[in-house]
PDB file of N, CA and C in Angstrom:
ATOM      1  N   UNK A   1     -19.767-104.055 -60.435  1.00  0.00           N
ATOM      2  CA  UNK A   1     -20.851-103.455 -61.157  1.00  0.00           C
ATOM      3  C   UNK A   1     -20.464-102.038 -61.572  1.00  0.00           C
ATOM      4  N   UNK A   2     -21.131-101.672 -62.681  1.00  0.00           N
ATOM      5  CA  UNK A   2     -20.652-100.300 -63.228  1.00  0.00           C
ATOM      6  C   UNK A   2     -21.802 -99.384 -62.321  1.00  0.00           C
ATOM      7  N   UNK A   3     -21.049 -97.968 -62.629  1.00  0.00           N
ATOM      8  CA  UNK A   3     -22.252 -96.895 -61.852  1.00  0.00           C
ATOM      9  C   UNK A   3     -23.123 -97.140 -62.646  1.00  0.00           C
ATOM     10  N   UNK A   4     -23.309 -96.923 -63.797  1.00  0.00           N
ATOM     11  CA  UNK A   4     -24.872 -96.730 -64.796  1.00  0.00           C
ATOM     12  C   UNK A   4     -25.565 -97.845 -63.853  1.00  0.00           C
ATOM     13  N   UNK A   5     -25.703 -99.039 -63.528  1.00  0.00           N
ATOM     14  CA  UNK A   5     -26.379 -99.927 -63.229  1.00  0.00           C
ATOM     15  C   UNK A   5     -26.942 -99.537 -61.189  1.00  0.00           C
ATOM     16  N   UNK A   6     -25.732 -98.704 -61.359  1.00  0.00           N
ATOM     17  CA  UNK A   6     -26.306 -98.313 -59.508  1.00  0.00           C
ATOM     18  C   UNK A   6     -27.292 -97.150 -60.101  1.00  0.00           C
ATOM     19  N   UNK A   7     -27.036 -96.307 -61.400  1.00  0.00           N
ATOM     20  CA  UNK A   7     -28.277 -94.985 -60.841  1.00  0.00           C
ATOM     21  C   UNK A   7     -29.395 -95.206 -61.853  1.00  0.00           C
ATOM     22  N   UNK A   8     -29.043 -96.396 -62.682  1.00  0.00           N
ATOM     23  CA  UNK A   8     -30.768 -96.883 -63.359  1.00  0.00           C
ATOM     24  C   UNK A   8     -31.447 -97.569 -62.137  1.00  0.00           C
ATOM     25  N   UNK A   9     -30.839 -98.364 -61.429  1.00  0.00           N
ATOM     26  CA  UNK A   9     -31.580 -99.142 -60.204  1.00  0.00           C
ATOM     27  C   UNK A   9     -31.682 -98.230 -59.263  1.00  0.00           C
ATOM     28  N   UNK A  10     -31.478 -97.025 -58.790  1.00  0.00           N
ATOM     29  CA  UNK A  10     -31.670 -95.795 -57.900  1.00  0.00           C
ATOM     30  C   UNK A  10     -32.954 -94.686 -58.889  1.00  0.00           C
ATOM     31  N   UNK A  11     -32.760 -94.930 -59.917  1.00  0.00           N
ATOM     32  CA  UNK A  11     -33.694 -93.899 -60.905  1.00  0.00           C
ATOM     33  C   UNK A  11     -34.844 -94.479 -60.314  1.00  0.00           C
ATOM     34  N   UNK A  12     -34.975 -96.099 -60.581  1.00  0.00           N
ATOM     35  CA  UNK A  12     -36.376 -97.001 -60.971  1.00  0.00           C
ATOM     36  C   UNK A  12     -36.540 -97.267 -59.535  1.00  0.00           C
ATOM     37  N   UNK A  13     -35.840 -96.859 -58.305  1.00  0.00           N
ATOM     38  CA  UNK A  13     -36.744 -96.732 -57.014  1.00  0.00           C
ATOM     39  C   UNK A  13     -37.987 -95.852 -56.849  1.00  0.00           C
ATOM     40  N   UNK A  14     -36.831 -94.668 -57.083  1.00  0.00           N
ATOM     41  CA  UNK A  14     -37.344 -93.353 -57.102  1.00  0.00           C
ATOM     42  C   UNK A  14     -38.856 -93.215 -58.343  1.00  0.00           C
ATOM     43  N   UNK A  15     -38.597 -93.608 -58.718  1.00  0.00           N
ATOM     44  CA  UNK A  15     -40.013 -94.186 -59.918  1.00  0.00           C
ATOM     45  C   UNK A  15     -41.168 -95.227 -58.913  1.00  0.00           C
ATOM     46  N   UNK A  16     -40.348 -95.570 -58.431  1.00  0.00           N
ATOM     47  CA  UNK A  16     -41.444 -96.784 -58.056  1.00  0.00           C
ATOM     48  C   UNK A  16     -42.293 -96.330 -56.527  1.00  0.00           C
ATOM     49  N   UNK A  17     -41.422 -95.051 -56.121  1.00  0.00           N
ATOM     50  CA  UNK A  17     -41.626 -94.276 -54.854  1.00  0.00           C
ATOM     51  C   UNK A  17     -42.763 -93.193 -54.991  1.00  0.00           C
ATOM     52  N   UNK A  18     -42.712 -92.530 -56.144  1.00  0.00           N
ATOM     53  CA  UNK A  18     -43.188 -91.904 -56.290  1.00  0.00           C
ATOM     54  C   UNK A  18     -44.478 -92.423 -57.117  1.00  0.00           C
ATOM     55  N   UNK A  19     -44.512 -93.551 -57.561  1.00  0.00           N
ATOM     56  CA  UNK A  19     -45.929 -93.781 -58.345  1.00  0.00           C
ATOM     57  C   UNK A  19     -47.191 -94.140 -56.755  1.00  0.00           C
ATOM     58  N   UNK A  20     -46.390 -94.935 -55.869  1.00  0.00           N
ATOM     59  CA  UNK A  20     -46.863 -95.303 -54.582  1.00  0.00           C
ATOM     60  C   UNK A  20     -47.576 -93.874 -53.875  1.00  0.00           C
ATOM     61  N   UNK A  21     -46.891 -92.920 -54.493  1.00  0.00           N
ATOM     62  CA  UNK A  21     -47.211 -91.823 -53.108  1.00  0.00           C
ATOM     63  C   UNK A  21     -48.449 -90.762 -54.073  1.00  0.00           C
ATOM     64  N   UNK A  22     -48.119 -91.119 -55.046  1.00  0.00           N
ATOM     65  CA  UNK A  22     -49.226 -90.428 -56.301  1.00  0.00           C
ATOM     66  C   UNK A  22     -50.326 -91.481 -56.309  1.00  0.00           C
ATOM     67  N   UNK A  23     -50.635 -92.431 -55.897  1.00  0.00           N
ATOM     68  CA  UNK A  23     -51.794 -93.375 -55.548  1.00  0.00           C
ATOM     69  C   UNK A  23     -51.984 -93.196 -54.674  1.00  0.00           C
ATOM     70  N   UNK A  24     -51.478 -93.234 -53.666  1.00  0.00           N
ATOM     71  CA  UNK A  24     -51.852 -92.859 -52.027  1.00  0.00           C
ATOM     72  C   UNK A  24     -52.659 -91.330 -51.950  1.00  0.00           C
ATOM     73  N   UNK A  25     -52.093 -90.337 -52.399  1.00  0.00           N
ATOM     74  CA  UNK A  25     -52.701 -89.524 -52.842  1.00  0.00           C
ATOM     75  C   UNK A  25     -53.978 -89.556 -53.493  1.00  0.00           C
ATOM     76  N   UNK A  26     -53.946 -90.233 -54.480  1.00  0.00           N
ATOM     77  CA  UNK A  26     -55.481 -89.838 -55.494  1.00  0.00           C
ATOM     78  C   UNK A  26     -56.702 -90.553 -54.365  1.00  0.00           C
ATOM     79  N   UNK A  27     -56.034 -91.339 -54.032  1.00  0.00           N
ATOM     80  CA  UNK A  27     -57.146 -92.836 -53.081  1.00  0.00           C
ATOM     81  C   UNK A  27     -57.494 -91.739 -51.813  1.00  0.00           C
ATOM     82  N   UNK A  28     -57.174 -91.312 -51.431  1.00  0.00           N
ATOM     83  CA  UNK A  28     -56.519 -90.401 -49.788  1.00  0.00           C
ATOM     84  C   UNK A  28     -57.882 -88.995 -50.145  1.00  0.00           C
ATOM     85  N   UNK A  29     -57.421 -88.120 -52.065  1.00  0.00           N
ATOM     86  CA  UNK A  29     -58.729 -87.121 -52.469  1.00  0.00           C
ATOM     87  C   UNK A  29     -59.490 -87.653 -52.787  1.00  0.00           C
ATOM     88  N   UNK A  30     -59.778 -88.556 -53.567  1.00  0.00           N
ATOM     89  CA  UNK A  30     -61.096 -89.112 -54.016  1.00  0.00           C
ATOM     90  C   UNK A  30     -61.703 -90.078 -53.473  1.00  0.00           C
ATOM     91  N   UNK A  31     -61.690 -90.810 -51.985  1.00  0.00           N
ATOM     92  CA  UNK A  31     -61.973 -91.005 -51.508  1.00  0.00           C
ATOM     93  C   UNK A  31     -62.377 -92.741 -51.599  1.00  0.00           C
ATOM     94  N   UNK A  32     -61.211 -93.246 -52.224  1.00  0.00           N
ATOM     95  CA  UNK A  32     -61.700 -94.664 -52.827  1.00  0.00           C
ATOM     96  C   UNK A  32     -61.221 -95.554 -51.860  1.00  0.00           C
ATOM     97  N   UNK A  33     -60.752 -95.374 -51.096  1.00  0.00           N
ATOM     98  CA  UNK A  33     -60.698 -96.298 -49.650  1.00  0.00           C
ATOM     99  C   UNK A  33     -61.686 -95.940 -48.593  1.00  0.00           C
ATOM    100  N   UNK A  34     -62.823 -95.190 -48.710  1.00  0.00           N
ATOM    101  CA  UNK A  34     -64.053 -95.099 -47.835  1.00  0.00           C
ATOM    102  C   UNK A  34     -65.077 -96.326 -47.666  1.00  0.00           C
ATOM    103  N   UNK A  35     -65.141 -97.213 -46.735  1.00  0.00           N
ATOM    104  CA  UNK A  35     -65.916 -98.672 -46.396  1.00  0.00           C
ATOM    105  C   UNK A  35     -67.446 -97.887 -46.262  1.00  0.00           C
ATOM    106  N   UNK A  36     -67.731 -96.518 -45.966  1.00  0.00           N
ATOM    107  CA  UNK A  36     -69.006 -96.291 -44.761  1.00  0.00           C
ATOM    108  C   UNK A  36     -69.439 -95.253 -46.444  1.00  0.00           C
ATOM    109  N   UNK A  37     -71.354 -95.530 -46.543  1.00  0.00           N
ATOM    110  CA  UNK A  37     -71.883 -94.815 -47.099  1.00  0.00           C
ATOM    111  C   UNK A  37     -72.072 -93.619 -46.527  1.00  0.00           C
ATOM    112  N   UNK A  38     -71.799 -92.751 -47.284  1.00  0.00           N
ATOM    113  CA  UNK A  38     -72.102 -91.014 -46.818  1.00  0.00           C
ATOM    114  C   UNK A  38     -73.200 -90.366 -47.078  1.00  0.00           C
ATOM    115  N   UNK A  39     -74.219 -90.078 -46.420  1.00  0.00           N
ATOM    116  CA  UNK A  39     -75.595 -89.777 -46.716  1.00  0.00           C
ATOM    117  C   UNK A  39     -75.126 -88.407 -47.519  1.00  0.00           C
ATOM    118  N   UNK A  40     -76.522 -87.920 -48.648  1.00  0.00           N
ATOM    119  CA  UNK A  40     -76.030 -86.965 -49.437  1.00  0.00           C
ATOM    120  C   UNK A  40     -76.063 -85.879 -48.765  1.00  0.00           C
ATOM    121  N   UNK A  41     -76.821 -85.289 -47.451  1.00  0.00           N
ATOM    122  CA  UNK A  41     -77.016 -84.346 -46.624  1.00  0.00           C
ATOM    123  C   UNK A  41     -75.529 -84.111 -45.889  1.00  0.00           C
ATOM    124  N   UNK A  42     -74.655 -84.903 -45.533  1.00  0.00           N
ATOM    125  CA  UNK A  42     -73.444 -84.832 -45.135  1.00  0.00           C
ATOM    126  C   UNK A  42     -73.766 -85.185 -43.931  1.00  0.00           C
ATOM    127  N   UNK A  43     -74.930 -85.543 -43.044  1.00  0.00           N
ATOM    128  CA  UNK A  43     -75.023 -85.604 -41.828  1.00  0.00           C
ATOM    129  C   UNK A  43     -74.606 -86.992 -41.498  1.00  0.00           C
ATOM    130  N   UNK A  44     -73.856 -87.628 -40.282  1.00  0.00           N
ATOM    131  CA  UNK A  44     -74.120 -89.102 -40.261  1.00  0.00           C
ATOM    132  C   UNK A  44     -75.097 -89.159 -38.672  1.00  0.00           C
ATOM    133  N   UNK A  45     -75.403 -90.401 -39.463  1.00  0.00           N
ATOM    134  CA  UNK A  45     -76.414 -91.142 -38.533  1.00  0.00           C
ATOM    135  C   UNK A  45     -76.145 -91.773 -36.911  1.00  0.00           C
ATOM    136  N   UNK A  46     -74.625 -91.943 -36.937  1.00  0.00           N
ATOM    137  CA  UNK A  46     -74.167 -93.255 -36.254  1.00  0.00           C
ATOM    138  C   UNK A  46     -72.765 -92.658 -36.116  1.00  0.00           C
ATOM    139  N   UNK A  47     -72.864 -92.488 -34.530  1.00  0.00           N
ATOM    140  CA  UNK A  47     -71.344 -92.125 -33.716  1.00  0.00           C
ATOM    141  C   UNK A  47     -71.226 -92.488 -32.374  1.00  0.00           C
ATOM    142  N   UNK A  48     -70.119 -92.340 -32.148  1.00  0.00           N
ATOM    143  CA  UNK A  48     -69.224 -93.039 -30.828  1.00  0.00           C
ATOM    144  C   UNK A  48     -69.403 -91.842 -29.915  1.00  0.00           C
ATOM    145  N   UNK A  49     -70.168 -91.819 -28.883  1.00  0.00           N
ATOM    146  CA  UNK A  49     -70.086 -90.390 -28.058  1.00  0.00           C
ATOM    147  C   UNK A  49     -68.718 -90.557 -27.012  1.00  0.00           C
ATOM    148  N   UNK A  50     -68.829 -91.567 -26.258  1.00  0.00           N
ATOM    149  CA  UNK A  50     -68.060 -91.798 -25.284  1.00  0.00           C
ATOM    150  C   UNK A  50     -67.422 -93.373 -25.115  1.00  0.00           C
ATOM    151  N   UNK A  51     -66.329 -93.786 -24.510  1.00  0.00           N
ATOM    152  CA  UNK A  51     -65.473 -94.826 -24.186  1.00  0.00           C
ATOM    153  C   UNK A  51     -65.163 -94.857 -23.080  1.00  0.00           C
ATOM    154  N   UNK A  52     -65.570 -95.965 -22.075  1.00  0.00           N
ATOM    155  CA  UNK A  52     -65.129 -96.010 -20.414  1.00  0.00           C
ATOM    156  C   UNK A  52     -64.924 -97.329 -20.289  1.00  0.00           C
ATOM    157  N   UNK A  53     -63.077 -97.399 -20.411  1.00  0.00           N
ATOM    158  CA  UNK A  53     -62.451 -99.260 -19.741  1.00  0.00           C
ATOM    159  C   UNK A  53     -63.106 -99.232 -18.328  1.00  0.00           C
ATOM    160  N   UNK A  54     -63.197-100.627 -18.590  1.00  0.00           N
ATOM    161  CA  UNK A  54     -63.668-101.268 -16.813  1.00  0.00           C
ATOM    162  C   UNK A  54     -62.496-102.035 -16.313  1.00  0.00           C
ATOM    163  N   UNK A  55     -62.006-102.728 -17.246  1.00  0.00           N
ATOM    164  CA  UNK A  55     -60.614-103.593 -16.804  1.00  0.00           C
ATOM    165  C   UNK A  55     -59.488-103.567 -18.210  1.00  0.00           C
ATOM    166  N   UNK A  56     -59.144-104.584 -18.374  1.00  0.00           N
ATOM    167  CA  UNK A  56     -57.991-104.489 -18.989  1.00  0.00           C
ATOM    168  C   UNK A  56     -58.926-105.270 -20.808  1.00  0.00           C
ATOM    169  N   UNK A  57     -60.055-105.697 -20.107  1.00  0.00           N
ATOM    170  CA  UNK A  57     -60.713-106.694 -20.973  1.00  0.00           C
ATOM    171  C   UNK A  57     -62.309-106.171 -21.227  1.00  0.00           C
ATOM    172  N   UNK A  58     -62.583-105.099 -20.735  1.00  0.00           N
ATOM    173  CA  UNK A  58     -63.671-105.055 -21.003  1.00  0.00           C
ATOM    174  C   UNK A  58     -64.164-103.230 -21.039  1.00  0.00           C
ATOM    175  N   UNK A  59     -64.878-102.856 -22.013  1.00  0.00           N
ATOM    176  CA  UNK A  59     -65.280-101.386 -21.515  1.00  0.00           C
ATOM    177  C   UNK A  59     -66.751-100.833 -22.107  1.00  0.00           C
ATOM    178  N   UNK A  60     -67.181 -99.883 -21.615  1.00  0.00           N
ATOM    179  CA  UNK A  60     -68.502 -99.406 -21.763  1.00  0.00           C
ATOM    180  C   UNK A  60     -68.584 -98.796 -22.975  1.00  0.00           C
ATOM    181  N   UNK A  61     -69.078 -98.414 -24.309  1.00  0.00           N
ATOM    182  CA  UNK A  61     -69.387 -97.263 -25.436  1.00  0.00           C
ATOM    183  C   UNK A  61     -70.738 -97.102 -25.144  1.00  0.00           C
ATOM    184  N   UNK A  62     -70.608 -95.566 -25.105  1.00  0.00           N
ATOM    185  CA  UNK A  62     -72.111 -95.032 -25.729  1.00  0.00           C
ATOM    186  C   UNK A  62     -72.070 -94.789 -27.285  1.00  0.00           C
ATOM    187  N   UNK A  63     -73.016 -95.207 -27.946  1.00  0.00           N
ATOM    188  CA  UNK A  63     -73.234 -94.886 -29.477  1.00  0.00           C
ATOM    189  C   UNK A  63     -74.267 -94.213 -29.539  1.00  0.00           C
ATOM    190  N   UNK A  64     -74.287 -93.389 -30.380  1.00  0.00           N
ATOM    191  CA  UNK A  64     -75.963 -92.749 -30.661  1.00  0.00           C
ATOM    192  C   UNK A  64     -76.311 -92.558 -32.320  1.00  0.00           C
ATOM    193  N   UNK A  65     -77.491 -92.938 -32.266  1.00  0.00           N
ATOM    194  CA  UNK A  65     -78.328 -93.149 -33.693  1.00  0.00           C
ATOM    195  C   UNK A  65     -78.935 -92.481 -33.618  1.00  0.00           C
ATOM    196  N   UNK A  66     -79.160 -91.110 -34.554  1.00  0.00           N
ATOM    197  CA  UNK A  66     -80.195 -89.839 -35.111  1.00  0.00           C
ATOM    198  C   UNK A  66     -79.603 -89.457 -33.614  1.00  0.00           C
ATOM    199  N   UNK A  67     -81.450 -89.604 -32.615  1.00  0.00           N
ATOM    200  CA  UNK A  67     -81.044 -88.751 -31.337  1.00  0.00           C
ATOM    201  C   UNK A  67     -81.278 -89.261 -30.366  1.00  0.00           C
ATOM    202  N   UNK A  68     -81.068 -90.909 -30.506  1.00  0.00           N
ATOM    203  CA  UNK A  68     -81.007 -91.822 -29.506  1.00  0.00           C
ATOM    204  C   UNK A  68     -79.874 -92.555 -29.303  1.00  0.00           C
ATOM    205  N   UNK A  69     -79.532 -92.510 -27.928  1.00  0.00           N
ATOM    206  CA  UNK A  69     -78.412 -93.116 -27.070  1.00  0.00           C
ATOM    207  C   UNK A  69     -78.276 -94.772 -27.095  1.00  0.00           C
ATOM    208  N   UNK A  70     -77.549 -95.850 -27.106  1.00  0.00           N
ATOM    209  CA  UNK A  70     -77.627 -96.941 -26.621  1.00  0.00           C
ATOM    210  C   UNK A  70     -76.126 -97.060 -26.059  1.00  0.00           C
ATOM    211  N   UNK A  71     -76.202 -97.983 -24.602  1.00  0.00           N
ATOM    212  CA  UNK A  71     -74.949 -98.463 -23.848  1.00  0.00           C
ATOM    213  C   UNK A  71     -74.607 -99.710 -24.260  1.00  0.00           C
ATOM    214  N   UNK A  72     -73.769-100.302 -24.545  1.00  0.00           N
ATOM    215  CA  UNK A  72     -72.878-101.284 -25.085  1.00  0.00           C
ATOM    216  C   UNK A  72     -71.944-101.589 -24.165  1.00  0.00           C
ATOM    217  N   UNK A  73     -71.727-103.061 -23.314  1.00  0.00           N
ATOM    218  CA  UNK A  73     -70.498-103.883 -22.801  1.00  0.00           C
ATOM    219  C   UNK A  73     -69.974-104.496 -24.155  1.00  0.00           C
ATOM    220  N   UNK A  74     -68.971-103.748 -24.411  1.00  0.00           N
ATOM    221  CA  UNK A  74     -67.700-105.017 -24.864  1.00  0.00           C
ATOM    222  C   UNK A  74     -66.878-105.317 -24.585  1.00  0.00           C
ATOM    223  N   UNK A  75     -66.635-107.291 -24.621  1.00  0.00           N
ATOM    224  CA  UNK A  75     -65.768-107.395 -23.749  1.00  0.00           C
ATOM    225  C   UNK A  75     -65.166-108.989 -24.825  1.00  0.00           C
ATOM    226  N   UNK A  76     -64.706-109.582 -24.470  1.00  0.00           N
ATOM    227  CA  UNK A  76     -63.614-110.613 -24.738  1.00  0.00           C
ATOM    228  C   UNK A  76     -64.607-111.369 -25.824  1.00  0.00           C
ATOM    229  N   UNK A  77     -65.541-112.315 -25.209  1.00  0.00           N
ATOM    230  CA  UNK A  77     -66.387-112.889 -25.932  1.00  0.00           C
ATOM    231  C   UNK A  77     -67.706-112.876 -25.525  1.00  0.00           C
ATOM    232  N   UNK A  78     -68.538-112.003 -25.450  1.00  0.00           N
ATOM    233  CA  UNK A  78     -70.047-111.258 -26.118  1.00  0.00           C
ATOM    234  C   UNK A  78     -69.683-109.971 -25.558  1.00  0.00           C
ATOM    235  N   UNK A  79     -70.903-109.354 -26.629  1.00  0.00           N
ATOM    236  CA  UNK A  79     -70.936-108.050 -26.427  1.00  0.00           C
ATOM    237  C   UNK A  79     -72.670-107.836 -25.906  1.00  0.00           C
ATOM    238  N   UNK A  80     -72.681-106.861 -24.881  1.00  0.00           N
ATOM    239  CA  UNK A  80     -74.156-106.881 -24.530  1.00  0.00           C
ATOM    240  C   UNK A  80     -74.641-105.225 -24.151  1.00  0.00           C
ATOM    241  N   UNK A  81     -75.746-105.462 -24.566  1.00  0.00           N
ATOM    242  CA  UNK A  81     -76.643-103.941 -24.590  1.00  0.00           C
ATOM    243  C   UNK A  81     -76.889-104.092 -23.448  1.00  0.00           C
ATOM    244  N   UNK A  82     -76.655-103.060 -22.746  1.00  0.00           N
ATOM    245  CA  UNK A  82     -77.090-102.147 -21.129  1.00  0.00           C
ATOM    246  C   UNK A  82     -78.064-101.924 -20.824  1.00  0.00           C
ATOM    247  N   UNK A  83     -78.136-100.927 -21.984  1.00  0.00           N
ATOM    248  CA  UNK A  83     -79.370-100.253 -22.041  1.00  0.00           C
ATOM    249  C   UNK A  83     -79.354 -99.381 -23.519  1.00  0.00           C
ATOM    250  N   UNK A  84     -80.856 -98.951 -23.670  1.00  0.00           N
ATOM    251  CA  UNK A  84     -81.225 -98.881 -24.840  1.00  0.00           C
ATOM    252  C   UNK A  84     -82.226 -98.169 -24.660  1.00  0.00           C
ATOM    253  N   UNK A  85     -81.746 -96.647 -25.791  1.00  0.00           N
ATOM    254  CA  UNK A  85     -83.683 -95.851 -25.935  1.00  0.00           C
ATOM    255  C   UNK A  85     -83.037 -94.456 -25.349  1.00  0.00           C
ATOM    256  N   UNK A  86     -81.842 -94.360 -25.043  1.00  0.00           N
ATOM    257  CA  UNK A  86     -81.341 -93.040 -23.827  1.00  0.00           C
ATOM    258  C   UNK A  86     -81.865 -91.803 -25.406  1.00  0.00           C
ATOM    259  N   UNK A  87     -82.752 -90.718 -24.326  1.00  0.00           N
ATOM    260  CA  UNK A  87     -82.490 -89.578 -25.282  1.00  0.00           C
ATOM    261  C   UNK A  87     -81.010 -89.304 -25.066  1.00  0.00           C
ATOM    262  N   UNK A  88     -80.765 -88.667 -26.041  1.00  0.00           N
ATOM    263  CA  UNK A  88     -79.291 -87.622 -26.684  1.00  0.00           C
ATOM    264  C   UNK A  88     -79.822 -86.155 -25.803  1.00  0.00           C
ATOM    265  N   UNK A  89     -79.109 -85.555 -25.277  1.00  0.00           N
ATOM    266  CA  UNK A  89     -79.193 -84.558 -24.789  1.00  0.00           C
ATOM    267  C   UNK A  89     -79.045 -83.407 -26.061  1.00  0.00           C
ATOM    268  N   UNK A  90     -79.460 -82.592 -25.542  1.00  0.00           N
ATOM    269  CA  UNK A  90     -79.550 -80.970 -26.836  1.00  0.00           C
ATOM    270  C   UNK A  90     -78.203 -80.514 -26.906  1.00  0.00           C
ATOM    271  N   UNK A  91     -77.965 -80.429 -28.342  1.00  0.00           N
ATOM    272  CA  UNK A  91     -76.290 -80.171 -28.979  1.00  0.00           C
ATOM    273  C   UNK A  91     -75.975 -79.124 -27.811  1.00  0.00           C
ATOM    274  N   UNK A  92     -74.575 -79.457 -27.206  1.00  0.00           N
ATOM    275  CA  UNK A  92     -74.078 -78.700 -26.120  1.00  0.00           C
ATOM    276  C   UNK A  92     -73.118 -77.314 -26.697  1.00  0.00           C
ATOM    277  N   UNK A  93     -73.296 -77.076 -27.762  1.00  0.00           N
ATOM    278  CA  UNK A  93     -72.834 -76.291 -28.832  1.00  0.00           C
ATOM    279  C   UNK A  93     -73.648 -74.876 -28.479  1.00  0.00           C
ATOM    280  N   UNK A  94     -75.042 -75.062 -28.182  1.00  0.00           N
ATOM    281  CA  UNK A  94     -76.253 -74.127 -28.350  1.00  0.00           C
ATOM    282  C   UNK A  94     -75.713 -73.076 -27.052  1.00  0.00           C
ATOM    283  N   UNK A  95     -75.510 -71.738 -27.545  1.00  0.00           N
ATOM    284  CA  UNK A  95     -75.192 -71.271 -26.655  1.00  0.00           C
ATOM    285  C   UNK A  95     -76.235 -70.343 -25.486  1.00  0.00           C
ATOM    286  N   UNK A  96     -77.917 -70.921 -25.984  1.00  0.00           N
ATOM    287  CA  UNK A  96     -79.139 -70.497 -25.326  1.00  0.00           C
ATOM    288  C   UNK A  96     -79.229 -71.534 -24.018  1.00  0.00           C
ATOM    289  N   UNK A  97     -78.552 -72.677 -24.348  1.00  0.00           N
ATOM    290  CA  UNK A  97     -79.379 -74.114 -23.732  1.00  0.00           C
ATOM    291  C   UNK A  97     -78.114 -74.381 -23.148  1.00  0.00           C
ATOM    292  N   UNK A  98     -78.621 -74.634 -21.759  1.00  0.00           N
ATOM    293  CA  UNK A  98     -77.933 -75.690 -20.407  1.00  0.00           C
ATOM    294  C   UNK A  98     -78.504 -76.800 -20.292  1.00  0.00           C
ATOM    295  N   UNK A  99     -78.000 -77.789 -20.895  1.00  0.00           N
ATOM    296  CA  UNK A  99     -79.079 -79.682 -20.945  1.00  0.00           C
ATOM    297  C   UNK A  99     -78.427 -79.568 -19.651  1.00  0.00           C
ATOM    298  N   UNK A 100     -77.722 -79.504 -19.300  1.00  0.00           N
ATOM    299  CA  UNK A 100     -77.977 -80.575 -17.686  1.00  0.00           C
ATOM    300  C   UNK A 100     -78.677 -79.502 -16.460  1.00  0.00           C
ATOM    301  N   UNK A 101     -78.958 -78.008 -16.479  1.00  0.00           N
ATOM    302  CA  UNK A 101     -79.576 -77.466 -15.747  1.00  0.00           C
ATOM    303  C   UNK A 101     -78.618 -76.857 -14.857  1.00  0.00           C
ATOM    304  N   UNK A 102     -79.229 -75.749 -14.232  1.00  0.00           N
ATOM    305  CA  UNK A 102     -78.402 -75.374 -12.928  1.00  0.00           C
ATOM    306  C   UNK A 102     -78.989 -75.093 -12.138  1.00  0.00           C
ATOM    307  N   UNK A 103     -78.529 -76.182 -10.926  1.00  0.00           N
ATOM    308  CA  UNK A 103     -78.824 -76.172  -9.684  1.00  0.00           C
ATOM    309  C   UNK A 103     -78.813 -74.397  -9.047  1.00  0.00           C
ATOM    310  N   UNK A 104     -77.823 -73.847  -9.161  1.00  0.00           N
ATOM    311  CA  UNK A 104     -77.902 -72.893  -8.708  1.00  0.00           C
ATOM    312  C   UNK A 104     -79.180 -71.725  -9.375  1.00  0.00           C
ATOM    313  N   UNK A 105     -79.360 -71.851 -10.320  1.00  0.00           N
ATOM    314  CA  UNK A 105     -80.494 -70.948 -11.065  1.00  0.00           C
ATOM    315  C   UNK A 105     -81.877 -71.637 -10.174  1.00  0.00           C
ATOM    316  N   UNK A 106     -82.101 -72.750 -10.335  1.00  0.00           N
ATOM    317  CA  UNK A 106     -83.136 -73.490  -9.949  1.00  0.00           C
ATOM    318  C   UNK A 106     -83.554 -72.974  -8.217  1.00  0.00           C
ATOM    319  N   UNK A 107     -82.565 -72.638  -7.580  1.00  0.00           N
ATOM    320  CA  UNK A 107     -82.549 -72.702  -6.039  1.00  0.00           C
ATOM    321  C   UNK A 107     -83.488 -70.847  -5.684  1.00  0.00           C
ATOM    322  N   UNK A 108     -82.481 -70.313  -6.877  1.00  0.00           N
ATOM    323  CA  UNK A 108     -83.104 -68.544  -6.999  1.00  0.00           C
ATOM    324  C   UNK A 108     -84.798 -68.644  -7.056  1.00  0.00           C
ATOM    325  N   UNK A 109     -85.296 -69.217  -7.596  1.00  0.00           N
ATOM    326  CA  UNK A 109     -86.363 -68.860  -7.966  1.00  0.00           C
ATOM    327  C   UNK A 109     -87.531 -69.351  -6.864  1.00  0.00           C
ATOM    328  N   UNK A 110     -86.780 -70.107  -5.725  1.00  0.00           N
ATOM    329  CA  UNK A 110     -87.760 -70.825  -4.729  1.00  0.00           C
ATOM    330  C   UNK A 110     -87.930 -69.409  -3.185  1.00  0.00           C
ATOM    331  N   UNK A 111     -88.695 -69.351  -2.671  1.00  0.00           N
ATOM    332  CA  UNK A 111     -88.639 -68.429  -2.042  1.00  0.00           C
ATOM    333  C   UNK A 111     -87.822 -68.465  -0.950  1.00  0.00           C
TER     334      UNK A 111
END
């Protein structure tokens, strides 16, 4: 084979590399591989708080909706609600508010 035929077939990789990574791109900013509606407020509704395996086959999620908790078993074949209705504790962000309390503050104030 002549070179011309090795660096037109090396050109038209490099073409074919770069159209891939300039789609991956546009899809990646504009967001055209997103499955989940995005409320217009930016807030979402529906998240994964926590994950706890029990075995190799089975584990606990907490999910929470707005500002309610639900526990979830999933496991091999069914999945089953725990429990259901848990308040969400107050954003642990707030730097006024202790949601879980302190024992030690609580003890001061008893005579």
């Amino acid at each position: 084979m002549e070179p011309d035929t090795y660096f037109r077939f090396l050109l038209a990789l490099v073409f074919v590399l770069a159209l891939i990574g300039a789609l991956t791109w546009l899809v990646r900013r504009f967001g055209g591989g997103s499955r989940m509606l995005r409320p217009r407020n930016g807030k979402r509704r529906l998240s994964g708080v926590g994950v706890a395996p029990i075995d190799g086959k089975r584990r606990l999620v907490l999910v929470r909706r707005d500002q309610t908790e639900h526990l979830v078993l999933l496991g091999t074949g069914a999945d089953v609600v725990i429990e259901t209705g848990i308040m969400a504790p107050p954003f642990s962000g707030d730097p006024g508010g202790d949601p879980g309390g302190d024992p030690a503050g609580d003890a001061k104030d008893t005579p």
